[in-house]
C-alpha atoms as a PDB file:
ATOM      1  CA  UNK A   1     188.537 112.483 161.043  1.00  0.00           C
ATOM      2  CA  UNK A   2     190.612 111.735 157.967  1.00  0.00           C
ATOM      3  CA  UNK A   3     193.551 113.751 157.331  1.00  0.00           C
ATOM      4  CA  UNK A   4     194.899 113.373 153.344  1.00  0.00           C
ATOM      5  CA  UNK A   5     198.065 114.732 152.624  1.00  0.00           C
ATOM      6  CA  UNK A   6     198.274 116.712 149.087  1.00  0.00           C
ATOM      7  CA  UNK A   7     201.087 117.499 146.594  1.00  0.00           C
ATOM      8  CA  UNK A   8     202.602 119.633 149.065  1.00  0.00           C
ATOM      9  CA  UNK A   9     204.212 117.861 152.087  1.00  0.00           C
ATOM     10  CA  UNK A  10     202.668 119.300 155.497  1.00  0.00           C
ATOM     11  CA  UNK A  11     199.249 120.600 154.423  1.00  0.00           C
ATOM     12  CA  UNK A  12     196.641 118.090 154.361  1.00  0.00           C
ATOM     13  CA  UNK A  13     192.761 118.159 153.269  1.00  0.00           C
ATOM     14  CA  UNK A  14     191.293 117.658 156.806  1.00  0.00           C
ATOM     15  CA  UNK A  15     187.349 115.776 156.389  1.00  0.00           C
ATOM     16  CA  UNK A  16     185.734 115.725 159.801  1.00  0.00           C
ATOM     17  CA  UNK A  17     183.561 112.922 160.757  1.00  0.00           C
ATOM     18  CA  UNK A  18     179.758 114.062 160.284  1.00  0.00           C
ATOM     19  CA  UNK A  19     177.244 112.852 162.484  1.00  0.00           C
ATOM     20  CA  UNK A  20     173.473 113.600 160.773  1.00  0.00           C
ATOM     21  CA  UNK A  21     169.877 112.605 161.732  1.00  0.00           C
ATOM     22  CA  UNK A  22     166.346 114.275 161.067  1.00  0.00           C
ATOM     23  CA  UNK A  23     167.488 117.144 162.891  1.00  0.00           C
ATOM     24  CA  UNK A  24     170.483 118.206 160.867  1.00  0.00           C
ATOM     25  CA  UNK A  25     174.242 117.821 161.724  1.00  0.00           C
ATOM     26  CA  UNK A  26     177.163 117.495 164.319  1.00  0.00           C
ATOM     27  CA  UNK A  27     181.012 117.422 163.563  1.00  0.00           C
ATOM     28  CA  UNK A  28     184.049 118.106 165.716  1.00  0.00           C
ATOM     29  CA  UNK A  29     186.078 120.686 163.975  1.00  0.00           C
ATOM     30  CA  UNK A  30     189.301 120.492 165.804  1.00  0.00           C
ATOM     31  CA  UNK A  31     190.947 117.649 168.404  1.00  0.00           C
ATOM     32  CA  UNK A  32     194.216 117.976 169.457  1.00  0.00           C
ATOM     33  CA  UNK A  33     194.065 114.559 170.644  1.00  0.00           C
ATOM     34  CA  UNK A  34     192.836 113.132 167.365  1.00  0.00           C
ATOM     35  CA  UNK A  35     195.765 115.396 165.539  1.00  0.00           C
ATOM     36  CA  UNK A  36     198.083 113.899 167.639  1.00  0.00           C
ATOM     37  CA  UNK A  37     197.187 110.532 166.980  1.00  0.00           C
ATOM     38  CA  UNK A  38     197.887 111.145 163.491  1.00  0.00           C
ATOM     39  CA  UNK A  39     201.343 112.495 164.440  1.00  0.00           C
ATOM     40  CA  UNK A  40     200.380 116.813 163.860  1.00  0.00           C
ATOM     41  CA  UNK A  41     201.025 118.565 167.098  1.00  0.00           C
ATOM     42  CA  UNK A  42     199.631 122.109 166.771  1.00  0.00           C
ATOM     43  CA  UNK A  43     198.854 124.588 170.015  1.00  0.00           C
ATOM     44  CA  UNK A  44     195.896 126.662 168.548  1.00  0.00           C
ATOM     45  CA  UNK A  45     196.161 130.464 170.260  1.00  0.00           C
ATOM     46  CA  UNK A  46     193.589 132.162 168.070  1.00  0.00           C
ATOM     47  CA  UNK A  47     190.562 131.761 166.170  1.00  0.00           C
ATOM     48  CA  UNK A  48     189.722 134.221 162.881  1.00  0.00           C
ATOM     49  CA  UNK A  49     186.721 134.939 160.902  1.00  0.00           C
ATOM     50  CA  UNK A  50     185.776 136.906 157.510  1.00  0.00           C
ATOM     51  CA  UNK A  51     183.274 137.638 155.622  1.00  0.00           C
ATOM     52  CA  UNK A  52     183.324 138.676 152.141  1.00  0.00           C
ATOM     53  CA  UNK A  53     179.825 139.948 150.903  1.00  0.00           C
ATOM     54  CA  UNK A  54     180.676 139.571 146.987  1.00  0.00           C
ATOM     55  CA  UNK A  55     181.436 136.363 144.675  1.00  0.00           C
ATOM     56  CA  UNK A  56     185.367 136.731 143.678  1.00  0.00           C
ATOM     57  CA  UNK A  57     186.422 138.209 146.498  1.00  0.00           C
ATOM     58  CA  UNK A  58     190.412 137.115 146.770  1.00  0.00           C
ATOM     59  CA  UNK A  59     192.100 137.293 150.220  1.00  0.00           C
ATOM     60  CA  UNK A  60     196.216 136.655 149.626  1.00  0.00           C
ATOM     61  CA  UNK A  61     198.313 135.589 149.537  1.00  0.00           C
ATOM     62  CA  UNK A  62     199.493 136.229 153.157  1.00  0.00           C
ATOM     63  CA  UNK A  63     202.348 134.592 155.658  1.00  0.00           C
ATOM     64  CA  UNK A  64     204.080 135.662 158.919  1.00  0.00           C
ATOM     65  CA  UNK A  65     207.773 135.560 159.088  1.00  0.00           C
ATOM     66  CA  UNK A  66     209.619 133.886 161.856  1.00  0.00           C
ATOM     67  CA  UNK A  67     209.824 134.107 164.677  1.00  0.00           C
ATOM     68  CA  UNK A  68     205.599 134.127 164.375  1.00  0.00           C
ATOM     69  CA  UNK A  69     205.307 132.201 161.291  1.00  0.00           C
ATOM     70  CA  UNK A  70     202.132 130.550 161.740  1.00  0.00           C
ATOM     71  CA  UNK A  71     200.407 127.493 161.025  1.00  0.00           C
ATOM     72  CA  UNK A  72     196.810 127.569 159.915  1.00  0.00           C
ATOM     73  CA  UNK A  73     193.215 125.651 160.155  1.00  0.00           C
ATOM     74  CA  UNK A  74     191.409 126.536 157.477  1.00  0.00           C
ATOM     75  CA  UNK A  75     187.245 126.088 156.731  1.00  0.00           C
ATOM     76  CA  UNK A  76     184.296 127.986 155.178  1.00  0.00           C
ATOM     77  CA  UNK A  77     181.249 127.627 157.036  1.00  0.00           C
ATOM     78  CA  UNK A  78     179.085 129.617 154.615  1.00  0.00           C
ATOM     79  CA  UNK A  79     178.986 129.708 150.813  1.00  0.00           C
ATOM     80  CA  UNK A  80     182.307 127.515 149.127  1.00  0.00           C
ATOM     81  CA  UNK A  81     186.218 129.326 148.230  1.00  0.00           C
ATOM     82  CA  UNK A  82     188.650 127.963 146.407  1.00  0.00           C
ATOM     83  CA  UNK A  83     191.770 127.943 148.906  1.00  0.00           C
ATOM     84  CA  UNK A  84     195.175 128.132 148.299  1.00  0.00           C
ATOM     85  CA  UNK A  85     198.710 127.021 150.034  1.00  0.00           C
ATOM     86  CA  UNK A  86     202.006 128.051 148.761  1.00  0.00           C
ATOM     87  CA  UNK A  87     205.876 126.572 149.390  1.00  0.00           C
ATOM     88  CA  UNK A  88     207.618 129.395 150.636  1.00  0.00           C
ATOM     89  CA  UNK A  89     210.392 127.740 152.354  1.00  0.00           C
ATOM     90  CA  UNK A  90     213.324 128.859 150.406  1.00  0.00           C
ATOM     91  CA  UNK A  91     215.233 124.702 149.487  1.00  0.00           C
ATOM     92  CA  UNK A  92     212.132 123.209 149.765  1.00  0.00           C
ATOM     93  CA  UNK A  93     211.984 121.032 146.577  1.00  0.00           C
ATOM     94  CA  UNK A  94     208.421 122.281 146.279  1.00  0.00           C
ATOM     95  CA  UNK A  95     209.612 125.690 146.629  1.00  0.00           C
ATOM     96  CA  UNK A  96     206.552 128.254 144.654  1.00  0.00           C
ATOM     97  CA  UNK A  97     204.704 125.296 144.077  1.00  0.00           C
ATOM     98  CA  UNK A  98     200.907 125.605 145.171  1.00  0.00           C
ATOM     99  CA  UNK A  99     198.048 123.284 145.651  1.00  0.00           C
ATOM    100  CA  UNK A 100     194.307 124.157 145.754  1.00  0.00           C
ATOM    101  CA  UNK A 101     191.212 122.749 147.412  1.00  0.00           C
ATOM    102  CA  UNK A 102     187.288 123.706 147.246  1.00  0.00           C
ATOM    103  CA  UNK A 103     186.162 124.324 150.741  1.00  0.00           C
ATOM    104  CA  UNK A 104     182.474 124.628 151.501  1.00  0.00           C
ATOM    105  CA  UNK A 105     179.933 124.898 153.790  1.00  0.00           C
ATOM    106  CA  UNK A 106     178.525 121.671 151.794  1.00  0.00           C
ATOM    107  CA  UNK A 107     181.584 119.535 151.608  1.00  0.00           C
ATOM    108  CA  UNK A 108     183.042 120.798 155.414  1.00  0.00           C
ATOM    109  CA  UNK A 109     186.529 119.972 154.366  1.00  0.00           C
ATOM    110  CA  UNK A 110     189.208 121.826 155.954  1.00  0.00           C
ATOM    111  CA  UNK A 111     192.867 122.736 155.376  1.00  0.00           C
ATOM    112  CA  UNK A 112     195.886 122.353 156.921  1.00  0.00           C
ATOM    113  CA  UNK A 113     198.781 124.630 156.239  1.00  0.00           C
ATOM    114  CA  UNK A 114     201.843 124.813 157.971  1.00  0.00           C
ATOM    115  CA  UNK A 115     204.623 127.460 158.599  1.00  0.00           C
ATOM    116  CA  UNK A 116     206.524 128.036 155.851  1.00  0.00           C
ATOM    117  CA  UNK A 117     203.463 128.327 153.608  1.00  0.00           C
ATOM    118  CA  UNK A 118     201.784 131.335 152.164  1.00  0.00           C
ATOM    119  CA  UNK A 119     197.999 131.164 152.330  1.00  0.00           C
ATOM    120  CA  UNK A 120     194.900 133.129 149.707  1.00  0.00           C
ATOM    121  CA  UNK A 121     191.464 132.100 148.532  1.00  0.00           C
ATOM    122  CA  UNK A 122     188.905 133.353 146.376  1.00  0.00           C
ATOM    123  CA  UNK A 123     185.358 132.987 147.154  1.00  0.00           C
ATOM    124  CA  UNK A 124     183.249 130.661 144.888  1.00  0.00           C
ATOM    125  CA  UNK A 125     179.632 132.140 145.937  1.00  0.00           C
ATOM    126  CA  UNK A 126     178.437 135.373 147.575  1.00  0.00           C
ATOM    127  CA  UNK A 127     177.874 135.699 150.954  1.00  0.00           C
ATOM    128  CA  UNK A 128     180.742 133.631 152.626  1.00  0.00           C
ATOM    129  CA  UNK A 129     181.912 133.250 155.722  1.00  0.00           C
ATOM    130  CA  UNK A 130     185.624 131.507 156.303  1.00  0.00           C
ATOM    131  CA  UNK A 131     186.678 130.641 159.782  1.00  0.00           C
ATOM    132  CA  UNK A 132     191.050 129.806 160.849  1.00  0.00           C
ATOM    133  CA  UNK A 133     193.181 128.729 163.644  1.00  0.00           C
ATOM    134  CA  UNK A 134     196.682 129.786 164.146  1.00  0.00           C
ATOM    135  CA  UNK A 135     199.147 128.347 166.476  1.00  0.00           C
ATOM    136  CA  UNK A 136     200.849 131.824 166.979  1.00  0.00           C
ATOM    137  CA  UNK A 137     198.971 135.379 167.449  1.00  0.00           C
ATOM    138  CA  UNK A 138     198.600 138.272 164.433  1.00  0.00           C
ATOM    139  CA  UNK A 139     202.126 140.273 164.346  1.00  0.00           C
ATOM    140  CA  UNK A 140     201.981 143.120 162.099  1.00  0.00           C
ATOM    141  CA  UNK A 141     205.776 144.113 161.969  1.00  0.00           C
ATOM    142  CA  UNK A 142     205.861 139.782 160.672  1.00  0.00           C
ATOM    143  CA  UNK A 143     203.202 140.116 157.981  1.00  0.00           C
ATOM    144  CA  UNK A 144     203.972 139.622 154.357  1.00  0.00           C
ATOM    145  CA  UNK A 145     202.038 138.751 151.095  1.00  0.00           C
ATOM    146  CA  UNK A 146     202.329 137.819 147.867  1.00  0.00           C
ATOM    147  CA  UNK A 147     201.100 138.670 144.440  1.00  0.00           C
ATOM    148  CA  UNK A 148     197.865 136.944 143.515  1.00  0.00           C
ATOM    149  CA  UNK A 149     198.494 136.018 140.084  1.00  0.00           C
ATOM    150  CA  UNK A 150     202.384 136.015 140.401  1.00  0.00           C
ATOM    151  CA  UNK A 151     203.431 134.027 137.034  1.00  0.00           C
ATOM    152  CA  UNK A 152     206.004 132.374 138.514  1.00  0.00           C
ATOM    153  CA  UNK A 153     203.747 130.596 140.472  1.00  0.00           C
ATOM    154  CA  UNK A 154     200.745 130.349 138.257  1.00  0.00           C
ATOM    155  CA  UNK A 155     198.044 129.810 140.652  1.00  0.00           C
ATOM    156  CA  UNK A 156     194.941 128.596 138.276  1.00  0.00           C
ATOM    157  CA  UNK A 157     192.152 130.899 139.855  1.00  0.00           C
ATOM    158  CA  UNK A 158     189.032 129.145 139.098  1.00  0.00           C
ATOM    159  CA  UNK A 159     186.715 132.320 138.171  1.00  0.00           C
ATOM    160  CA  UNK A 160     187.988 134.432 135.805  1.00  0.00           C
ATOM    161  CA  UNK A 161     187.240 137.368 136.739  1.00  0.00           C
ATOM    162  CA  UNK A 162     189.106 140.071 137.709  1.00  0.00           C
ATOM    163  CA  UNK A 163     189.270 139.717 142.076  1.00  0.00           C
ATOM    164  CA  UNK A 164     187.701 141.780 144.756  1.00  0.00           C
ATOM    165  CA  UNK A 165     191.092 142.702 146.629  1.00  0.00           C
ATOM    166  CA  UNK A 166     192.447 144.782 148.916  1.00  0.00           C
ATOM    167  CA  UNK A 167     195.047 147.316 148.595  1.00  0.00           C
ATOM    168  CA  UNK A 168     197.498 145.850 150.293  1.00  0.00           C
ATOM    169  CA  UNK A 169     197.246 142.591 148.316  1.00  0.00           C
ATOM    170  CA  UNK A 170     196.983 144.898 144.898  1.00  0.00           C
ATOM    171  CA  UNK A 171     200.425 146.148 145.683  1.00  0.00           C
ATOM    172  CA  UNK A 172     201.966 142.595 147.535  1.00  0.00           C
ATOM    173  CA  UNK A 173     205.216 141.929 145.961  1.00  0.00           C
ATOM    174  CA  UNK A 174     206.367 138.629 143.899  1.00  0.00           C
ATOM    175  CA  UNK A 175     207.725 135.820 145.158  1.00  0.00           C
ATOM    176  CA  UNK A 176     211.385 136.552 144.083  1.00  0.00           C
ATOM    177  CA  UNK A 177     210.918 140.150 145.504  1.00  0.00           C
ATOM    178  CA  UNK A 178     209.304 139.252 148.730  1.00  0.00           C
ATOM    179  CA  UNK A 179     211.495 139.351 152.190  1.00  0.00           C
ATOM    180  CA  UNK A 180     211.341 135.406 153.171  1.00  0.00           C
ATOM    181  CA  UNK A 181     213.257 134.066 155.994  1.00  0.00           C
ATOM    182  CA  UNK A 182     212.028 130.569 155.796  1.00  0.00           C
ATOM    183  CA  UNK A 183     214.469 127.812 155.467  1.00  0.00           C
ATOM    184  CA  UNK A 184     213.031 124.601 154.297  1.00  0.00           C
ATOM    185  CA  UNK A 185     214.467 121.460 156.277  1.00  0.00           C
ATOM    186  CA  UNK A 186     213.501 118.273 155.480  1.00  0.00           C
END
């Protein structure tokens, strides 16, 4: 496993080791012991899925408050997205800043992103499946979003097109109107 840490300190690219022959694949997604090694201790409680049937599709950006902030595994096991973290911690010097990665089922690469961040993608192909672990269970009275295309953060949405969304995330606030409680400490 190699873990690479991006612009934005705490989430990391994740590339498993892939094991291949005549007969196709292996790779271990997750091991806490190998995570430790590299100094990331992270309890898991629950495993997500979705499916999003059209090309475009954007899912985000979404975050849990404290006390259930959670922090995220991210991969797409079918078709490719284009996934995005955002600093949320209000005094983080990264604060709004965001950082974006390609994950496919081609390249397996995975993303780390911790509390504190908010979390979207946009699917790259049709037909795509995207699979998460969270170290802390859904809590709908902690769920928040964020706008999309919120110009003070500027996210630079690889299709342009106009997204698939939801209606929640057509009406998620901005980033100065949002209700954060997370306090960045270094």
């Amino acid at each position: 496993m190699k873990l690479t840490e991006t612009a934005l300190p705490g989430v990391y690219i994740v590339e498993p080791a892939v094991f291949g022959d005549h007969r196709g694949w292996f790779m271990e997604t997750f091991s806490d012991a190998k995570f430790r090694e590299q100094g990331i201790d992270i309890a898991f409680v629950q495993d997500n899925q979705s499916y999003s049937a059209v090309k475009g599709t954007l899912r985000g950006l979404h975050y849990q408050l404290n006390p259930k902030a959670q922090t995220k595994l991210v991969r797409c096991t079918r078709g490719a997205i284009f996934d995005v973290a955002v600093d949320v911690r209000a005094g983080s010097p990264a604060y709004g800043k965001w950082f974006g990665v390609e994950l496919s089922a081609e390249n397996k690469k995975q993303l780390l992103i911790p509390k504190g961040f908010a979390h979207g993608f946009m699917t790259l192909t049709e037909d795509v499946e995207v699979q998460y672990k969270c170290d802390e269970l859904y809590a709908p009275d902690c769920d928040g979003g964020i706008l999309w295309n919120d110009p003070a953060i500027g996210i630079e949405w690889p299709l342009h097109v106009t997204p698939v969304l939801s209606g929640k995330d057509e009406q998620a606030p901005l980033l100065q109107d949002g209700v954060l409680n997370f306090t960045y400490t270094p």
